[in-house]
C-alpha atoms as a PDB file:
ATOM      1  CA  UNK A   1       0.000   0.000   0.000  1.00  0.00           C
ATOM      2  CA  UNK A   2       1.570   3.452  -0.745  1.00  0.00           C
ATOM      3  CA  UNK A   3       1.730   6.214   1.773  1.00  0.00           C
ATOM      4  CA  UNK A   4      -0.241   8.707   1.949  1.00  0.00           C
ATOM      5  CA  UNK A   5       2.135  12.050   2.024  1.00  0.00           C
ATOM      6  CA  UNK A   6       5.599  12.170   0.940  1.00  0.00           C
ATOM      7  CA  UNK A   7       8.365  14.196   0.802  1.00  0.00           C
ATOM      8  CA  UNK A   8       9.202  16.545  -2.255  1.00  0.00           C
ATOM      9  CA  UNK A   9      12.353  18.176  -2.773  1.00  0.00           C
ATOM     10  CA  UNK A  10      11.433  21.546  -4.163  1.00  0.00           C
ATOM     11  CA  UNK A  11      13.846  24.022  -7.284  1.00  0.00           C
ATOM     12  CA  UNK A  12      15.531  25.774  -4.055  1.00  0.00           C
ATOM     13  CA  UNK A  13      16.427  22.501  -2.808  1.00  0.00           C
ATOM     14  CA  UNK A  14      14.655  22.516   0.351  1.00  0.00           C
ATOM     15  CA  UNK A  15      11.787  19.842   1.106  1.00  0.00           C
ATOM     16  CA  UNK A  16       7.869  19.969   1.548  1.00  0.00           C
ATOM     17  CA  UNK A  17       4.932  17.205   2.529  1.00  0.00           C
ATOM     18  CA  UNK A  18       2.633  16.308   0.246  1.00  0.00           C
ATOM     19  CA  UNK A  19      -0.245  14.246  -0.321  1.00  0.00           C
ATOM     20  CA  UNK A  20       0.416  11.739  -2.792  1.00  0.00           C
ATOM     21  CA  UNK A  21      -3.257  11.316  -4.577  1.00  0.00           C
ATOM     22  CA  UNK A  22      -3.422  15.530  -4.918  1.00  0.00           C
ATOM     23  CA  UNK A  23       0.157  16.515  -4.604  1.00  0.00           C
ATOM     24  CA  UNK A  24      -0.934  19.312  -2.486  1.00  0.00           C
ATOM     25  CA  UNK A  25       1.372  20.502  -0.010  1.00  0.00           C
ATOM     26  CA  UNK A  26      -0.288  19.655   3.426  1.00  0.00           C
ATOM     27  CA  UNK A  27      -0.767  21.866   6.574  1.00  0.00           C
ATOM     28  CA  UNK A  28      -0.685  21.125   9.892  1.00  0.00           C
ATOM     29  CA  UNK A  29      -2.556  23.947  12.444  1.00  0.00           C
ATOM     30  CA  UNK A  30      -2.994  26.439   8.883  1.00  0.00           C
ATOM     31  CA  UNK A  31       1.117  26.176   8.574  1.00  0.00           C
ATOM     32  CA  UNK A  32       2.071  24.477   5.002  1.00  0.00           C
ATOM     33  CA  UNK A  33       4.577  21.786   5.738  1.00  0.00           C
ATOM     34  CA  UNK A  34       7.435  23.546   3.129  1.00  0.00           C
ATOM     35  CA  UNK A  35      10.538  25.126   3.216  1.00  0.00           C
ATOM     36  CA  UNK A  36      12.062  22.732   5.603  1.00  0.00           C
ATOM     37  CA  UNK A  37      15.453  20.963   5.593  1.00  0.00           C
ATOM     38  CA  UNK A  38      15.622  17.640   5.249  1.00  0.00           C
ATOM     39  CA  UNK A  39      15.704  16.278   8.702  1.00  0.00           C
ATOM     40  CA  UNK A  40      12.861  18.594   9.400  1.00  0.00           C
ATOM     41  CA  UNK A  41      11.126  16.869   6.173  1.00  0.00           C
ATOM     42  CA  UNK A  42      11.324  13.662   7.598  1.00  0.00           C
ATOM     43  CA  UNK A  43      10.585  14.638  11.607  1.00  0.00           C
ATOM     44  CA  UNK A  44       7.229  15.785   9.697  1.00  0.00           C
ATOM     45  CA  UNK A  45       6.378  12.995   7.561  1.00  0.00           C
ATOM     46  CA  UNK A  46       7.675  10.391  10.073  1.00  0.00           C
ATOM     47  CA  UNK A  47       5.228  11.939  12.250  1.00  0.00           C
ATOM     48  CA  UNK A  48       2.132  11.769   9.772  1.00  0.00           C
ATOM     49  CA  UNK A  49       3.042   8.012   8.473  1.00  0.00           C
ATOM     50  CA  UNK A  50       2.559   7.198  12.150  1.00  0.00           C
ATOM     51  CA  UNK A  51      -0.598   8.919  12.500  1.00  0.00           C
ATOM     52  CA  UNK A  52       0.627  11.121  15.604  1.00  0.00           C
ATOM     53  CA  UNK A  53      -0.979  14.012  14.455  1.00  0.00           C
ATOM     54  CA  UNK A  54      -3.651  14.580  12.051  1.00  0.00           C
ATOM     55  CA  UNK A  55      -3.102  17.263   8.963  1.00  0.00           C
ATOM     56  CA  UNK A  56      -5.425  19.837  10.869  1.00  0.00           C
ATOM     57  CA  UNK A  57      -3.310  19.294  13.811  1.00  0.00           C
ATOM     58  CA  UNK A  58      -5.506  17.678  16.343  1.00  0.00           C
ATOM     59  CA  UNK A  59      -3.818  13.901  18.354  1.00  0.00           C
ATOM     60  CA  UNK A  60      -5.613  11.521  16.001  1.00  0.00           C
ATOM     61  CA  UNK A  61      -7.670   9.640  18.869  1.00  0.00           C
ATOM     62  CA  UNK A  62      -9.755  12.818  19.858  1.00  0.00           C
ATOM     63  CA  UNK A  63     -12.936  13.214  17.489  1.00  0.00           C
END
């Protein structure tokens, strides 16, 4: 099964999250995930793969 975001390595060489159906750059709390260095890139995604956070920001076991 293939992930849901993934990491993009922008022209300026530094990395965003995006979703990989859309390849929309995702947000967490309003702030696009973008402009980040790589070990910031993968903090982020390793983060979302693991379903610690939602995108909108909120733990992922409230409702």
């Amino acid at each position: 099964m293939a992930d849901k975001y993934q990491m993009r390595q922008s022209d300026d060489g530094l990395w965003e999250i995006i979703e990989a159906a859309t390849g929309e750059i995702v947000k967490l709390a309003n702030v696009p995930l973008s402009g980040l260095d790589q070990e910031a890139a993968t903090g982020a995604l390793d983060v979302l793969l693991n379903a610690i956070l939602a995108p909108n920001g909120k733990p992922t076991d409230e409702d």
